[in-house]
N, C-alpha and C. Protein backbone atom coordinates (compact mmCIF):
# COMPACT_ATOMS: atom_id res chain seq x y z
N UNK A 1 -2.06 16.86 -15.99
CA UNK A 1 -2.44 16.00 -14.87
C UNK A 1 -1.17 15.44 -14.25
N UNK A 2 -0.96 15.48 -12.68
CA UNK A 2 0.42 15.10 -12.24
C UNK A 2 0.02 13.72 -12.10
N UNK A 3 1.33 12.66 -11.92
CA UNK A 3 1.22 10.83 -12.30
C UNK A 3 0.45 10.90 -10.82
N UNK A 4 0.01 9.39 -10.59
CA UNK A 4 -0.63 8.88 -9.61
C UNK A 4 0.67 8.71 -8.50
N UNK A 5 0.42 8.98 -7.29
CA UNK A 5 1.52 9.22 -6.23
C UNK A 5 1.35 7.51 -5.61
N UNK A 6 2.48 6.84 -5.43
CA UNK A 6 2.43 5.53 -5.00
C UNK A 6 3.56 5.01 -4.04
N UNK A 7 2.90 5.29 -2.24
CA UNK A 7 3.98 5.26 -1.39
C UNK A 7 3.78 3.45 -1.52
N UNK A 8 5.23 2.91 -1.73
CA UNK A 8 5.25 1.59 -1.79
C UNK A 8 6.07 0.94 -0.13
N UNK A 9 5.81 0.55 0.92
CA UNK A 9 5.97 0.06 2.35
C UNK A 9 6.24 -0.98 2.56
N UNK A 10 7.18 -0.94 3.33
CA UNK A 10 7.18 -2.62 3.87
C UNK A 10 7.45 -2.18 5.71
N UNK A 11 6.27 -2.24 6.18
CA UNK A 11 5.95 -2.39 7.67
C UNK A 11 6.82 -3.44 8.53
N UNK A 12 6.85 -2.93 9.86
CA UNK A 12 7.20 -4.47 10.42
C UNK A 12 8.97 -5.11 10.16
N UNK A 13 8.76 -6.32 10.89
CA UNK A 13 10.02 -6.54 10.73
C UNK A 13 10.63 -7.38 9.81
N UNK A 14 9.61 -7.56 8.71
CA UNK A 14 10.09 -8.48 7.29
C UNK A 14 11.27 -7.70 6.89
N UNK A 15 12.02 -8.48 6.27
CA UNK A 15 13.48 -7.80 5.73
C UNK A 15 13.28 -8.51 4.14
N UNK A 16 12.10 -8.71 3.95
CA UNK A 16 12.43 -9.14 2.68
C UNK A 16 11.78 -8.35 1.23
N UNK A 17 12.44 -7.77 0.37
CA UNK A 17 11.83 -6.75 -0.41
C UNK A 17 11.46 -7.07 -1.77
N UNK A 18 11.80 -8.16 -2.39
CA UNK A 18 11.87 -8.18 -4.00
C UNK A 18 10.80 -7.79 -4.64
N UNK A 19 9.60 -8.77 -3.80
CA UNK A 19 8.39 -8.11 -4.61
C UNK A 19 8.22 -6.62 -4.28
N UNK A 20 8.49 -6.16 -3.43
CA UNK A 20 8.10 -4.56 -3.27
C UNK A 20 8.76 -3.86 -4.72
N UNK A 21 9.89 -4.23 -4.96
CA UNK A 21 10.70 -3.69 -5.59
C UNK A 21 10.55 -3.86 -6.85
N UNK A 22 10.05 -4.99 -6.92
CA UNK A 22 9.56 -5.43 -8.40
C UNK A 22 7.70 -4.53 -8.62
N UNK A 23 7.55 -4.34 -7.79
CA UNK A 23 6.26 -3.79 -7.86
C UNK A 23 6.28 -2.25 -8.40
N UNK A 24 7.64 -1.69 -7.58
CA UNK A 24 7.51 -0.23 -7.46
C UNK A 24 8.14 -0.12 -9.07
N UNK A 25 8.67 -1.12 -9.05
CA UNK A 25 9.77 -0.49 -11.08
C UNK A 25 7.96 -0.71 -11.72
N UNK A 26 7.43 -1.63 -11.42
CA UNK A 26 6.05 -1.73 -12.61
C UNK A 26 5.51 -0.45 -12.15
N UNK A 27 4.68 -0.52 -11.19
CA UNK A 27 4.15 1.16 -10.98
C UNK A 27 4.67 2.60 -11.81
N UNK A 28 5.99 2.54 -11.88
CA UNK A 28 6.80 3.92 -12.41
C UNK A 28 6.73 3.27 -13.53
N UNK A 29 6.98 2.48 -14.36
CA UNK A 29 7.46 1.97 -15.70
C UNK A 29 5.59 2.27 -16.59
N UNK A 30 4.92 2.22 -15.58
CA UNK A 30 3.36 2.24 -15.77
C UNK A 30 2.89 3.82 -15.84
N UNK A 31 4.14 4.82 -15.88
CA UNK A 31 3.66 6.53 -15.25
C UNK A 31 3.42 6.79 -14.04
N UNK A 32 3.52 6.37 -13.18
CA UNK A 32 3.10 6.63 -11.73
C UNK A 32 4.40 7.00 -11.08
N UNK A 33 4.59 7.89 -10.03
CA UNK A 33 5.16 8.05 -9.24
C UNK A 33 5.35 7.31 -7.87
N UNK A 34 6.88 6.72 -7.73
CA UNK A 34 6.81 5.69 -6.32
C UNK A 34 7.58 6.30 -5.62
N UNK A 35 7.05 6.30 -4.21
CA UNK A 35 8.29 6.49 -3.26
C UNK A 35 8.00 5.28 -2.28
N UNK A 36 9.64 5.06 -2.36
CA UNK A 36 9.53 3.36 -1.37
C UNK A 36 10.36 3.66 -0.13
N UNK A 37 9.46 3.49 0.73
CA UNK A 37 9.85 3.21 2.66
C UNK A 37 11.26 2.86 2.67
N UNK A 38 11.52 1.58 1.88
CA UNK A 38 12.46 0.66 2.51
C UNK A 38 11.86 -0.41 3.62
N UNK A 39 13.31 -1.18 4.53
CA UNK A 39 12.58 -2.03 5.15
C UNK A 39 12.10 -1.82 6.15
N UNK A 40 11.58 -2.45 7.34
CA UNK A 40 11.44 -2.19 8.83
C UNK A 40 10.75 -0.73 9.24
N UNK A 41 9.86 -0.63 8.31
CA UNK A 41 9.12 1.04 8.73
C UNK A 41 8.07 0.43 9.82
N UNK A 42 7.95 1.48 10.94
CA UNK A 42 6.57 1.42 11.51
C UNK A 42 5.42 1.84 10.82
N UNK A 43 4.56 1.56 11.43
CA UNK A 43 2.68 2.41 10.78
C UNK A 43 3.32 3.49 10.77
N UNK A 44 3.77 4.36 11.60
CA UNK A 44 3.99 5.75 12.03
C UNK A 44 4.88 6.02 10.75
N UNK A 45 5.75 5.38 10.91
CA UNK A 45 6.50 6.43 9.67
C UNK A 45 5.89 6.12 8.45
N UNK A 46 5.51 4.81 8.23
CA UNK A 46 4.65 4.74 6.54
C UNK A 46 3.86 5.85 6.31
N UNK A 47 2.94 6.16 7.32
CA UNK A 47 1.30 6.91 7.30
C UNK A 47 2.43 8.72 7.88
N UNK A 48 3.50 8.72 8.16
CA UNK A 48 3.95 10.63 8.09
C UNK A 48 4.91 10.44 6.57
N UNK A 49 5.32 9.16 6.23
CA UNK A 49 6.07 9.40 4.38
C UNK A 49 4.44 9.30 3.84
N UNK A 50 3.53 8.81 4.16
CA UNK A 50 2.25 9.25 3.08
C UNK A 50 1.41 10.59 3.04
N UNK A 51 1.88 11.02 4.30
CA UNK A 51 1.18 12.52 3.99
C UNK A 51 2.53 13.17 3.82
N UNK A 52 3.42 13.28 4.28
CA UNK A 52 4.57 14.20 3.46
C UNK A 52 4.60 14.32 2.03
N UNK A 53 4.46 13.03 1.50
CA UNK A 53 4.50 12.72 0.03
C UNK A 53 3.34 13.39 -1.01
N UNK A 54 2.37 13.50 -0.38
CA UNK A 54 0.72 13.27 -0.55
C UNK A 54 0.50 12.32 -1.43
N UNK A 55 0.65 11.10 -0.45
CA UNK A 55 0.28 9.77 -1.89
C UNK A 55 -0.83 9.94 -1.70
N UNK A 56 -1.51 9.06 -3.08
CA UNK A 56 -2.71 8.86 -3.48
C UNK A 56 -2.67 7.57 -3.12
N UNK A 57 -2.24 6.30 -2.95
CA UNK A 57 -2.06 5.18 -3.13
C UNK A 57 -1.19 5.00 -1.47
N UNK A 58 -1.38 3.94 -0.60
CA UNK A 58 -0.48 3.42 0.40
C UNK A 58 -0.38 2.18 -0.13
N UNK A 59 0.40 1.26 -0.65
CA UNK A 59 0.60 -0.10 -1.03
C UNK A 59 1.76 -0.73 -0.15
N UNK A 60 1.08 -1.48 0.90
CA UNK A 60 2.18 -2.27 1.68
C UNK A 60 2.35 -3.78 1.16
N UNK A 61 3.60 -4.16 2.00
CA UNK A 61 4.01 -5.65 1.35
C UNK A 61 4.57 -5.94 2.51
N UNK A 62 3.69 -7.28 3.27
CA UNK A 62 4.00 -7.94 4.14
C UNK A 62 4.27 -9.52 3.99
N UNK A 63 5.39 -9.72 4.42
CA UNK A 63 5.43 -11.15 4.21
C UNK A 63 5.32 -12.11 5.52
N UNK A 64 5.82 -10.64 6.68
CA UNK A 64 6.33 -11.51 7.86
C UNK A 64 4.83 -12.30 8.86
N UNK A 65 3.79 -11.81 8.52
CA UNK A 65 2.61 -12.56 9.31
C UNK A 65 1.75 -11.84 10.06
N UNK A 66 2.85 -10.63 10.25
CA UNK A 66 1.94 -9.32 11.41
C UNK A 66 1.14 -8.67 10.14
N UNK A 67 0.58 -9.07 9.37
CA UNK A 67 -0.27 -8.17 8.47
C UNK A 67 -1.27 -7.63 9.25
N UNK A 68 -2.59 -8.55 10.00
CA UNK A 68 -3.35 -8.28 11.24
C UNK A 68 -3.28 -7.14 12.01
N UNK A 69 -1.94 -6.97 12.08
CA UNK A 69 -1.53 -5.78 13.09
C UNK A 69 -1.44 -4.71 12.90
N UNK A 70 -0.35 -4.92 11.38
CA UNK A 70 0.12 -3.65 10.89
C UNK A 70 -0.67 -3.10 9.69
N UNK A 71 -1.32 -3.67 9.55
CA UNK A 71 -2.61 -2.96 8.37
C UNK A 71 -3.34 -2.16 8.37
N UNK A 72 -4.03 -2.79 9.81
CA UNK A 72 -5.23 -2.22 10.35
C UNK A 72 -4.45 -0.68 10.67
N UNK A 73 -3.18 -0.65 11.47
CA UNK A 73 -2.82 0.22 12.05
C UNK A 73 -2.42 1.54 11.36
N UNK A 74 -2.08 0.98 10.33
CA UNK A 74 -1.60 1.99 9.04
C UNK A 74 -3.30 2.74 8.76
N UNK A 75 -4.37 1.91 8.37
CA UNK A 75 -5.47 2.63 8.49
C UNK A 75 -6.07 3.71 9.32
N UNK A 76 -5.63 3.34 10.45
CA UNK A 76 -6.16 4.16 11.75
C UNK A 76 -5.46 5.10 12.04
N UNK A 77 -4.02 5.06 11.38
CA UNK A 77 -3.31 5.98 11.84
C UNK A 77 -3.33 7.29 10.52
N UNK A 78 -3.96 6.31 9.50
CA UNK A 78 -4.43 7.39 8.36
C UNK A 78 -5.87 8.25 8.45
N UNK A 79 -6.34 7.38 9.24
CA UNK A 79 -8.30 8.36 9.65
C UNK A 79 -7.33 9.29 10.64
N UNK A 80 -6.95 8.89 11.29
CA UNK A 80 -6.58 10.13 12.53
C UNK A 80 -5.69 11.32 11.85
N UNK A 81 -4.92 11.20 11.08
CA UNK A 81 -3.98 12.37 9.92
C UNK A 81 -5.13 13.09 9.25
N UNK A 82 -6.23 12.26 8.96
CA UNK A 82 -7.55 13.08 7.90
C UNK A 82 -7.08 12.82 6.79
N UNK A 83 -6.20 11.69 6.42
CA UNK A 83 -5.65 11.46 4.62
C UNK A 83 -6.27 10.48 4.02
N UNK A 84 -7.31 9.39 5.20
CA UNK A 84 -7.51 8.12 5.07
C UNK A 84 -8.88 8.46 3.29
N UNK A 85 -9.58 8.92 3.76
CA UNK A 85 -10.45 9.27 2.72
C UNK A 85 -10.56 9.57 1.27
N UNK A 86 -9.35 10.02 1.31
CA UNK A 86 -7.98 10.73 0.04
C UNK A 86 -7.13 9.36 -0.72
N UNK A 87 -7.10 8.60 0.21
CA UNK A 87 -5.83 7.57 -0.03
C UNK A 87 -6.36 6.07 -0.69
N UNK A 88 -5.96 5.74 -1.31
CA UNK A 88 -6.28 4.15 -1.66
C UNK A 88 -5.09 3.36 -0.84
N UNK A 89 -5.63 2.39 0.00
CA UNK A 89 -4.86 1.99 0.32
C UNK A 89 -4.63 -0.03 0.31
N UNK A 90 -4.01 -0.55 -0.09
CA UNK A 90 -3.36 -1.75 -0.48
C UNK A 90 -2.41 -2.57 -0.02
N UNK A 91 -2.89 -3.29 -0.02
CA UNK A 91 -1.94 -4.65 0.83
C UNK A 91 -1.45 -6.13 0.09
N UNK A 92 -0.76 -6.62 0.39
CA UNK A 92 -0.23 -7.61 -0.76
C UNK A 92 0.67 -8.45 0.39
N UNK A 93 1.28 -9.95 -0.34
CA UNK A 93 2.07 -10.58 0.81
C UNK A 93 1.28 -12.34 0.88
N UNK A 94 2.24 -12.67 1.79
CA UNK A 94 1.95 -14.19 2.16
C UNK A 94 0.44 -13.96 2.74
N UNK A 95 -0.58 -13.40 2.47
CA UNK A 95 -1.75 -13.61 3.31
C UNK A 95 -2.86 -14.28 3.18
N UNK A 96 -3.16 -15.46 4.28
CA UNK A 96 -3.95 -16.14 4.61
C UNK A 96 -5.46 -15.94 3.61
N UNK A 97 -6.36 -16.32 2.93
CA UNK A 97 -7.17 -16.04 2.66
C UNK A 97 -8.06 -15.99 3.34
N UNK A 98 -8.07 -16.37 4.69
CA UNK A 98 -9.33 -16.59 5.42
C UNK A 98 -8.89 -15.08 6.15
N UNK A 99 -8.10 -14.75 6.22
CA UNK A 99 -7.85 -12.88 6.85
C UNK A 99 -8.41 -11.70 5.44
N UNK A 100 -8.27 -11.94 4.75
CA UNK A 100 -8.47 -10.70 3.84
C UNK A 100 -10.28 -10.18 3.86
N UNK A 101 -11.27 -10.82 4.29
CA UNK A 101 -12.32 -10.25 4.53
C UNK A 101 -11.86 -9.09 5.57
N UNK A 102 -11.16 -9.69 6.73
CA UNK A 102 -11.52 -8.97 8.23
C UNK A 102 -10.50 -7.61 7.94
N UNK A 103 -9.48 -8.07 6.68
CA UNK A 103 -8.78 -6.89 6.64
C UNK A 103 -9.54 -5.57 5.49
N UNK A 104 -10.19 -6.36 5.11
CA UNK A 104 -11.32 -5.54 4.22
C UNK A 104 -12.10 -4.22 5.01
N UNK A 105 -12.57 -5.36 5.95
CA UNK A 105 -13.59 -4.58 6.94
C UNK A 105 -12.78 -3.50 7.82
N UNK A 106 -11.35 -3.61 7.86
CA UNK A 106 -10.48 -2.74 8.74
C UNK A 106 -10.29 -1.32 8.16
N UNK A 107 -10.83 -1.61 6.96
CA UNK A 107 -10.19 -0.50 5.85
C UNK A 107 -9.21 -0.98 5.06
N UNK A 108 -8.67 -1.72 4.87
CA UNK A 108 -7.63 -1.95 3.24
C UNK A 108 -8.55 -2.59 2.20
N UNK A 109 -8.30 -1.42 1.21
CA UNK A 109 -9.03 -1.81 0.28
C UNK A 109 -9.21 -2.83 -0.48
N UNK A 110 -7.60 -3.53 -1.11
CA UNK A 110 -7.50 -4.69 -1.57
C UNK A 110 -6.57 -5.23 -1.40
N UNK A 111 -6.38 -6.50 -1.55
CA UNK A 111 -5.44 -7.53 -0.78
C UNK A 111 -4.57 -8.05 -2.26
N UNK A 112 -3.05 -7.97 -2.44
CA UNK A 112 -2.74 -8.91 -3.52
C UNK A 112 -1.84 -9.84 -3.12
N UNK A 113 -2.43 -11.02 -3.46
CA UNK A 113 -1.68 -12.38 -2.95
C UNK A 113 -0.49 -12.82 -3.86
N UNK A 114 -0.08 -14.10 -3.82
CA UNK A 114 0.95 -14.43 -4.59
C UNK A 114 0.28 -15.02 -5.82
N UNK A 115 1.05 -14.80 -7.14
CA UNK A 115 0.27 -15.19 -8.37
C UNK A 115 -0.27 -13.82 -8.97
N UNK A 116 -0.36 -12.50 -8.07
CA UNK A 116 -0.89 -11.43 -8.96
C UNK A 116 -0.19 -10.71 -9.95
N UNK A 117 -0.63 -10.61 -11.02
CA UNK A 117 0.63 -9.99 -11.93
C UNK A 117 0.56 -8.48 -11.76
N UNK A 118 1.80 -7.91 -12.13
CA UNK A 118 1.80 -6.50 -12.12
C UNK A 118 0.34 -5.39 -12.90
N UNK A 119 0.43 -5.68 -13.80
CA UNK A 119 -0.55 -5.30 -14.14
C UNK A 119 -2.21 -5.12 -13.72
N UNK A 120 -2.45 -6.35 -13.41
CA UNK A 120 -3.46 -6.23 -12.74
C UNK A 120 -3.68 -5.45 -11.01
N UNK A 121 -2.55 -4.73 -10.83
CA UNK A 121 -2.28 -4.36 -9.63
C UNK A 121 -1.98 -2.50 -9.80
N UNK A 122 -1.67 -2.55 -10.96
CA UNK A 122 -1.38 -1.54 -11.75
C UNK A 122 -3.15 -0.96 -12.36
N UNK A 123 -3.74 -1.91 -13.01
CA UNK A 123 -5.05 -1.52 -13.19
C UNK A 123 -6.15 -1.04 -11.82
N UNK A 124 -5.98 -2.15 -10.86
CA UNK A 124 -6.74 -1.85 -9.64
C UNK A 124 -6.79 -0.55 -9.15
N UNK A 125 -5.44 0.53 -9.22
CA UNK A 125 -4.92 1.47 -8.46
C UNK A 125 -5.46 2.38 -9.53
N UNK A 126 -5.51 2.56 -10.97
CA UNK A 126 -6.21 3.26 -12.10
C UNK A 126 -7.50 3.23 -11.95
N UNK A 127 -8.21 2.23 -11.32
CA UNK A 127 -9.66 1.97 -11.45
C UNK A 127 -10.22 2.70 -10.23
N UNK A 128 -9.31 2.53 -9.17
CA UNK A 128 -10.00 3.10 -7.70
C UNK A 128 -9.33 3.79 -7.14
N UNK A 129 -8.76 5.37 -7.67
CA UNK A 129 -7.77 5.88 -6.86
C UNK A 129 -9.57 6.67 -6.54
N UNK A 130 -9.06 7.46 -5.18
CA UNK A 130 -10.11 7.88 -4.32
C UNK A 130 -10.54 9.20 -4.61
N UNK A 131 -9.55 9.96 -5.29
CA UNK A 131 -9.55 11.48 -5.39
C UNK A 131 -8.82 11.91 -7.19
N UNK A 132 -9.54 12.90 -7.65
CA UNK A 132 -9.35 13.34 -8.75
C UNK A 132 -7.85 14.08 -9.11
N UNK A 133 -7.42 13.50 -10.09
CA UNK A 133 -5.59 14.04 -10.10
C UNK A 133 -5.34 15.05 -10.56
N UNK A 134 -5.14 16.44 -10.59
CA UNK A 134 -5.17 17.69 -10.94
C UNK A 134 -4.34 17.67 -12.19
């Protein structure tokens, strides 16, 4: 069985990475395979490194506030590729609790706020990847 594929993103114009980074060593340290964006990616390039890659997993990390924007967009720009269905996709960051329903309803599957431990973020992605791992 090949590891779980885990494109790790940071959209937008946050320049700030630690948790991404701290996320992506737990993911791999966990068996999974990460490939990380870096900073300042558009939707566009997150959603062509997720089908180049063929992640199973899109996990973004927004801190800067455009989550609203760039979430949704990463979704839409994944139904239109035909990967959206295939992909689990995840969001994490300074976000509002009163937004994570509407980002629910946009298509991101789950939201991790501050206070989530690795693990439990690590389990979520084991519990609900979308497609069977050869």
């Amino acid at each position: 069985m090949r590891p779980i594929r885990v494109l790790v993103a940071k959209p937008g114009l946050d320049g700030h990475d630690r948790g991404a980074k701290v996320l992506a060593r737990a993911f791999r340290d966990a068996g999974m395979e990460v490939i990380y964006t870096g900073l300042r990616q558009t939707p566009e390039q997150v959603v062509q490194a997720a089908v180049q890659e063929d992640a199973d997993v899109v996990a973004m990390s927004i801190l800067s506030g455009a989550h609203m924007h760039l979430m949704p967009r990463v979704v839409s720009l994944l139904k239109e590729e035909g990967v959206y269905d295939e992909t689990l996709v995840i969001g994490g960051g300074v976000i509002p609790q009163e937004d994570i329903p509407l980002l629910k309803e946009q298509g991101v599957q789950e939201i991790f706020t501050p206070g989530t431990t690795t693990t439990q973020a690590i389990d979520y992605i084991r519990s609900n990847l979308k497609r069977e791992l050869i």
